[in-house]
C-alpha atoms as a PDB file:
ATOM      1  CA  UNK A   1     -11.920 -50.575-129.907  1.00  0.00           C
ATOM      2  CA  UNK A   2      -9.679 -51.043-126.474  1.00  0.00           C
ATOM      3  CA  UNK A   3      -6.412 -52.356-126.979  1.00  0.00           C
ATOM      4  CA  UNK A   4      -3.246 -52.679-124.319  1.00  0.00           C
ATOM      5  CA  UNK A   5      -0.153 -52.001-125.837  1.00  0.00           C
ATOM      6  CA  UNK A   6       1.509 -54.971-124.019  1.00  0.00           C
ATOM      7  CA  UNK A   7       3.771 -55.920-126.941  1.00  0.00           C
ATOM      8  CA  UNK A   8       4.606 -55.293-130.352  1.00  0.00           C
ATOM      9  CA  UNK A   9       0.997 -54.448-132.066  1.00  0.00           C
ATOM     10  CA  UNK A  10       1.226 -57.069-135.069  1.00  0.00           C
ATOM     11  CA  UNK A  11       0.928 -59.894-132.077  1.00  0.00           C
ATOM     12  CA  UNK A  12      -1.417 -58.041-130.560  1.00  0.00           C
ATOM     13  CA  UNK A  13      -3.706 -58.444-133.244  1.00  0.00           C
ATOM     14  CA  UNK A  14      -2.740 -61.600-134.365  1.00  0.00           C
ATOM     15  CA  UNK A  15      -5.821 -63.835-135.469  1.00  0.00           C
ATOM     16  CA  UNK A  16      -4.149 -67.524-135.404  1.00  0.00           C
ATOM     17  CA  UNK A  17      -6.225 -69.530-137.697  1.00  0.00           C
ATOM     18  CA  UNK A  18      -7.879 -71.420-134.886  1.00  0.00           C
ATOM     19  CA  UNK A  19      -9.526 -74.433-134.007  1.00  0.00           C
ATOM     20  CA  UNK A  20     -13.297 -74.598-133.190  1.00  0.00           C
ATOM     21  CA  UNK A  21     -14.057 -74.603-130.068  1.00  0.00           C
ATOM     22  CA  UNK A  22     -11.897 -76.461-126.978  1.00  0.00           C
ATOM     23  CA  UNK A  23      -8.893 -78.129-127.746  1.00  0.00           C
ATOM     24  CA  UNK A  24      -9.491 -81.869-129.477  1.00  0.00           C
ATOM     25  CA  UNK A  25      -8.729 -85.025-128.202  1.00  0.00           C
ATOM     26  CA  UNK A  26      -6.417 -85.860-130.714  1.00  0.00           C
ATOM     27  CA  UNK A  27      -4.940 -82.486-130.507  1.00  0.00           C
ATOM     28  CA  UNK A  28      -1.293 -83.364-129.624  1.00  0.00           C
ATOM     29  CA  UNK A  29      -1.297 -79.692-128.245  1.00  0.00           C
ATOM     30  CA  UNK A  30      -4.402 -80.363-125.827  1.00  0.00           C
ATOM     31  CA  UNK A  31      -2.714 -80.117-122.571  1.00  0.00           C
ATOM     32  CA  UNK A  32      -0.863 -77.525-123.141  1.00  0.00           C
ATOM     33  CA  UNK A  33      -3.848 -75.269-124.554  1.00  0.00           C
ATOM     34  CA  UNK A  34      -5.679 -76.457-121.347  1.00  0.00           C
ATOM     35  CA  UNK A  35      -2.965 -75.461-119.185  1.00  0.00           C
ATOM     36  CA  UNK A  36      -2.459 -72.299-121.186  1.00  0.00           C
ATOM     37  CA  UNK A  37      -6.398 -71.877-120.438  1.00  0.00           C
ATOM     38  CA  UNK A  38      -6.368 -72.089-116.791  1.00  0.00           C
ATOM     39  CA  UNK A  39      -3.291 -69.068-116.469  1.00  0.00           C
ATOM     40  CA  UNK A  40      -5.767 -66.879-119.003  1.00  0.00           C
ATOM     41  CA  UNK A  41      -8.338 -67.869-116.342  1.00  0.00           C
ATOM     42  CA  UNK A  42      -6.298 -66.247-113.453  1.00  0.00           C
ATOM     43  CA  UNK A  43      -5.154 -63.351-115.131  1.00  0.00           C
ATOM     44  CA  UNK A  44      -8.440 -62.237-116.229  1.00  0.00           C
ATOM     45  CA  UNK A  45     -10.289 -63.056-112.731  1.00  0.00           C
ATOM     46  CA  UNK A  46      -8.099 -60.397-111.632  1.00  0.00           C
ATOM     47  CA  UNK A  47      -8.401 -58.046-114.345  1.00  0.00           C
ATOM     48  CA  UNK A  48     -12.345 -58.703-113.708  1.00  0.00           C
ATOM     49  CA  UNK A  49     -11.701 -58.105-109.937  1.00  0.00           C
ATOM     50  CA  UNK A  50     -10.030 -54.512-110.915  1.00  0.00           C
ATOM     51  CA  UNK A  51      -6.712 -55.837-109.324  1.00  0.00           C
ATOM     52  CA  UNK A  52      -4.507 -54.825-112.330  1.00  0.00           C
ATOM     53  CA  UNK A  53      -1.232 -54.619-110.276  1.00  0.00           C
ATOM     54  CA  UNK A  54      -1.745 -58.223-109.217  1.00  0.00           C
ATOM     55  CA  UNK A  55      -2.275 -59.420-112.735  1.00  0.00           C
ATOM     56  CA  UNK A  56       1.241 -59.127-113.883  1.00  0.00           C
ATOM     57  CA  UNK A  57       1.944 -61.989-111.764  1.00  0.00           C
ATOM     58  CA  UNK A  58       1.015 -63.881-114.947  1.00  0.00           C
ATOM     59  CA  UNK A  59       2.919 -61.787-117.725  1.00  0.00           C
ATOM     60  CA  UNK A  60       5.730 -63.285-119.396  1.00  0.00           C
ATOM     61  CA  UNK A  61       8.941 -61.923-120.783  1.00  0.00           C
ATOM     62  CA  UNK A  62       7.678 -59.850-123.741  1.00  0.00           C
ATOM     63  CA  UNK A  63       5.613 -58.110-121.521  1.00  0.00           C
ATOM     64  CA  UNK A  64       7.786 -57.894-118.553  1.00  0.00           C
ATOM     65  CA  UNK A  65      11.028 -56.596-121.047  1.00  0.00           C
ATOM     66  CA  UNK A  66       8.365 -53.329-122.238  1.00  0.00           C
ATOM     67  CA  UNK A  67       6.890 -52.511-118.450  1.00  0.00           C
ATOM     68  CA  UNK A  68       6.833 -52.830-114.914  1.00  0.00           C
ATOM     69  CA  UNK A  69       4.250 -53.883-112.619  1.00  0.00           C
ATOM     70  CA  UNK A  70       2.923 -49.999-112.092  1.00  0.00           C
ATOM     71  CA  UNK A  71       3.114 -49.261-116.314  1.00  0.00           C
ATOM     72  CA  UNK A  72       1.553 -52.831-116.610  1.00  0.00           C
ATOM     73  CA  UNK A  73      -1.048 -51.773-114.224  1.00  0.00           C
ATOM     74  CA  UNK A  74      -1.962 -48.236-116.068  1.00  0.00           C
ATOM     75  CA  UNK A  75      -2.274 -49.600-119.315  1.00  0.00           C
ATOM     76  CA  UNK A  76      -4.206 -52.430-118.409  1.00  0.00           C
ATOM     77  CA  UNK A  77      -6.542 -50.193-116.342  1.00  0.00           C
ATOM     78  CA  UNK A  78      -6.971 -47.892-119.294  1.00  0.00           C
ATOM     79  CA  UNK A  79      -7.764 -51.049-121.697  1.00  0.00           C
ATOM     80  CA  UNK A  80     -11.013 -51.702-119.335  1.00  0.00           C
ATOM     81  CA  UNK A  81     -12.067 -49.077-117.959  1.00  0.00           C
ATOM     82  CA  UNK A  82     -15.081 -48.336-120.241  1.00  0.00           C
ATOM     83  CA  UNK A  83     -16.036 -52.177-119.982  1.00  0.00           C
ATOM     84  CA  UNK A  84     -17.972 -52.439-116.841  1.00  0.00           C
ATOM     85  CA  UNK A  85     -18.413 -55.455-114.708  1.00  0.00           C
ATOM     86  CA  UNK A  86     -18.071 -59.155-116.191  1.00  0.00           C
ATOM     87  CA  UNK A  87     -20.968 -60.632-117.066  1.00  0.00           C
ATOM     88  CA  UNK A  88     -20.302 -63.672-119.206  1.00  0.00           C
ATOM     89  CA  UNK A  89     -16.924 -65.232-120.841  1.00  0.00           C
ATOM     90  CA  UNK A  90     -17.011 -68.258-122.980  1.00  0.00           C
ATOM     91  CA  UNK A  91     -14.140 -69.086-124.639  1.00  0.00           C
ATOM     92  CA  UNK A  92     -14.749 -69.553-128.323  1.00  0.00           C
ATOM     93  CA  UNK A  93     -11.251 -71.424-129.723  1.00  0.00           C
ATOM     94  CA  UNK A  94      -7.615 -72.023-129.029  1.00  0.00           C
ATOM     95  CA  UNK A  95      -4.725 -72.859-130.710  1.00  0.00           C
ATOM     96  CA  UNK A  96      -1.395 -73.970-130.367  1.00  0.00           C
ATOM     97  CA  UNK A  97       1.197 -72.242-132.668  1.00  0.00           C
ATOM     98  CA  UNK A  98       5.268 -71.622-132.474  1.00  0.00           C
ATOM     99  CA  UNK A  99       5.262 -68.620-134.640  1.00  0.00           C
ATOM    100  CA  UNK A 100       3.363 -65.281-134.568  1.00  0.00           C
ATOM    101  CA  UNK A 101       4.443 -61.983-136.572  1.00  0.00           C
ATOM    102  CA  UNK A 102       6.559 -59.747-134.310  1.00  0.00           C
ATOM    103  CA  UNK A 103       7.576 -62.889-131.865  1.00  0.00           C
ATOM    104  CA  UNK A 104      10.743 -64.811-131.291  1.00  0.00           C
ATOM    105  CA  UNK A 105       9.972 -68.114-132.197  1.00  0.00           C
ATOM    106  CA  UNK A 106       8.605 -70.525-129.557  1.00  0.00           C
ATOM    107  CA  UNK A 107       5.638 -72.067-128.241  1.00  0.00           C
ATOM    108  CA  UNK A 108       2.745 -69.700-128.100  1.00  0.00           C
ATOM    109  CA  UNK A 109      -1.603 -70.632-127.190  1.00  0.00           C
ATOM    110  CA  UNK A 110      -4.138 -67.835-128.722  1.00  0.00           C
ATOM    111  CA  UNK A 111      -7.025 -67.990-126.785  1.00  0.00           C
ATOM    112  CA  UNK A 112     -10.223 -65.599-127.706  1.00  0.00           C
ATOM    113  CA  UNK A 113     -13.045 -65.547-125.528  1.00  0.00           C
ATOM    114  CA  UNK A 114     -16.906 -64.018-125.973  1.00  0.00           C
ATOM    115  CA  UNK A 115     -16.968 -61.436-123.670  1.00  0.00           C
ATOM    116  CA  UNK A 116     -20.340 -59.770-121.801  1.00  0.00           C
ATOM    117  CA  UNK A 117     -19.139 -56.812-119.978  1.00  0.00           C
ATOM    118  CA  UNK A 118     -21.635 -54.364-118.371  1.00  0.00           C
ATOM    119  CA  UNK A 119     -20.640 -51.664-121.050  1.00  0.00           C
ATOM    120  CA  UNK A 120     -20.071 -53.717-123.712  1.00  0.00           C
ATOM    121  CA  UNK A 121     -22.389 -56.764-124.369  1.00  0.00           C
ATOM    122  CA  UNK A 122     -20.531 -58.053-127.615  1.00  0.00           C
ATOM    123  CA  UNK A 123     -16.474 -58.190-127.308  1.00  0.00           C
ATOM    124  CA  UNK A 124     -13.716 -60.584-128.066  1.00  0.00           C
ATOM    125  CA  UNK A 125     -11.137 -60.640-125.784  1.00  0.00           C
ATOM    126  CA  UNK A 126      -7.908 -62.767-127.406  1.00  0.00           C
ATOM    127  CA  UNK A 127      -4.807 -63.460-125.271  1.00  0.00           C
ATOM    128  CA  UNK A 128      -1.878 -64.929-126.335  1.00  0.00           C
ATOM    129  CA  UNK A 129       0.486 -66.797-123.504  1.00  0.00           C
ATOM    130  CA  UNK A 130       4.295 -67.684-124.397  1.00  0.00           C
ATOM    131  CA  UNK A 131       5.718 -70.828-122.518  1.00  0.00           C
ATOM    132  CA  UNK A 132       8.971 -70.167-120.983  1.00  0.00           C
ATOM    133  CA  UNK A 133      10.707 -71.671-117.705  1.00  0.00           C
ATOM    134  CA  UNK A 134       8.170 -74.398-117.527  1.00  0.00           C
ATOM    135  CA  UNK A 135       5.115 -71.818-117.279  1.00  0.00           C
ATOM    136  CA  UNK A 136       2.671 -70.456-119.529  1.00  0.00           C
ATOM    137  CA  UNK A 137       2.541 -66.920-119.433  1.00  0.00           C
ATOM    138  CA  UNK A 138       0.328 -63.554-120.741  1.00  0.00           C
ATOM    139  CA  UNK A 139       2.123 -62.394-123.565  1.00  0.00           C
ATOM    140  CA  UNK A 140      -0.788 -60.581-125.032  1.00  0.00           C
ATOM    141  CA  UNK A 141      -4.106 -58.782-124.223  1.00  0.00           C
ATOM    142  CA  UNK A 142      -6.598 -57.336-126.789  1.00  0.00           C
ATOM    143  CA  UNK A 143     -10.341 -56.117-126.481  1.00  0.00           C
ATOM    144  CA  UNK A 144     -12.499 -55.535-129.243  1.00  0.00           C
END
């Protein structure tokens, strides 16, 4: 099991009882999971490009308050090394939540993804973005 430490380790792991699949019409949260989607997007296309540094573009506060850009970097590095190259990511549910263990209360999207890496053909990556300022930002990274 890979796991950043990118913030407290009970909202690391935290399994939100989640939806099936993408978010549902009548989901009044749809727009913001889908928005929350697109900023997972771009932080892992970087992660998958091995451009670590420039990932922390899209971390948020809890993440930002624990490490800088370089710390960011390491850890995140160390999380996929062993991974290999992307081969397939399908995201398998979302949801919408204002309250996870270990976090201030707020407005929070878990996203967990099927993951095909080189290395590791069977993985589930889950990230968890905070909205703050107007954006929606990495708050969380696990690999299992």
């Amino acid at each position: 099991m890979l796991a950043a430490i990118l913030i407290p380790a009970p909202l690391l792991a935290q399994q939100a009882p989640p939806p099936t699949g993408a978010p549902q019409a009548d989901d009044p949260h749809a727009a913001d999971e889908l928005t929350a989607q697109r900023q997972a997007l771009g932080f892992l296309g970087y992660l998958d490009q091995g451009r670590y540094a420039d990932s922390y573009a899209y971390t948020g506060m809890l993440i930002r308050a624990q490490l800088d850009r370089d710390a960011f970097s390491t850890q995140i590095q160390k999380t996929r090394v062993d991974t290999g190259a992307l081969r397939s990511r399908e995201l398998v549910d979302s949801a919408y939540t204002t309250t996870l263990p270990g976090a201030p209360e707020g407005q929070y999207v878990v996203l967990h993804y099927h993951t095909s890496f080189a290395n590791r053909q069977d993985t589930l990556e889950t990230l968890t973005l905070a909205f703050a300022k107007g954006y929606w930002r990495i708050s969380g990274y696990y690999i299992k």
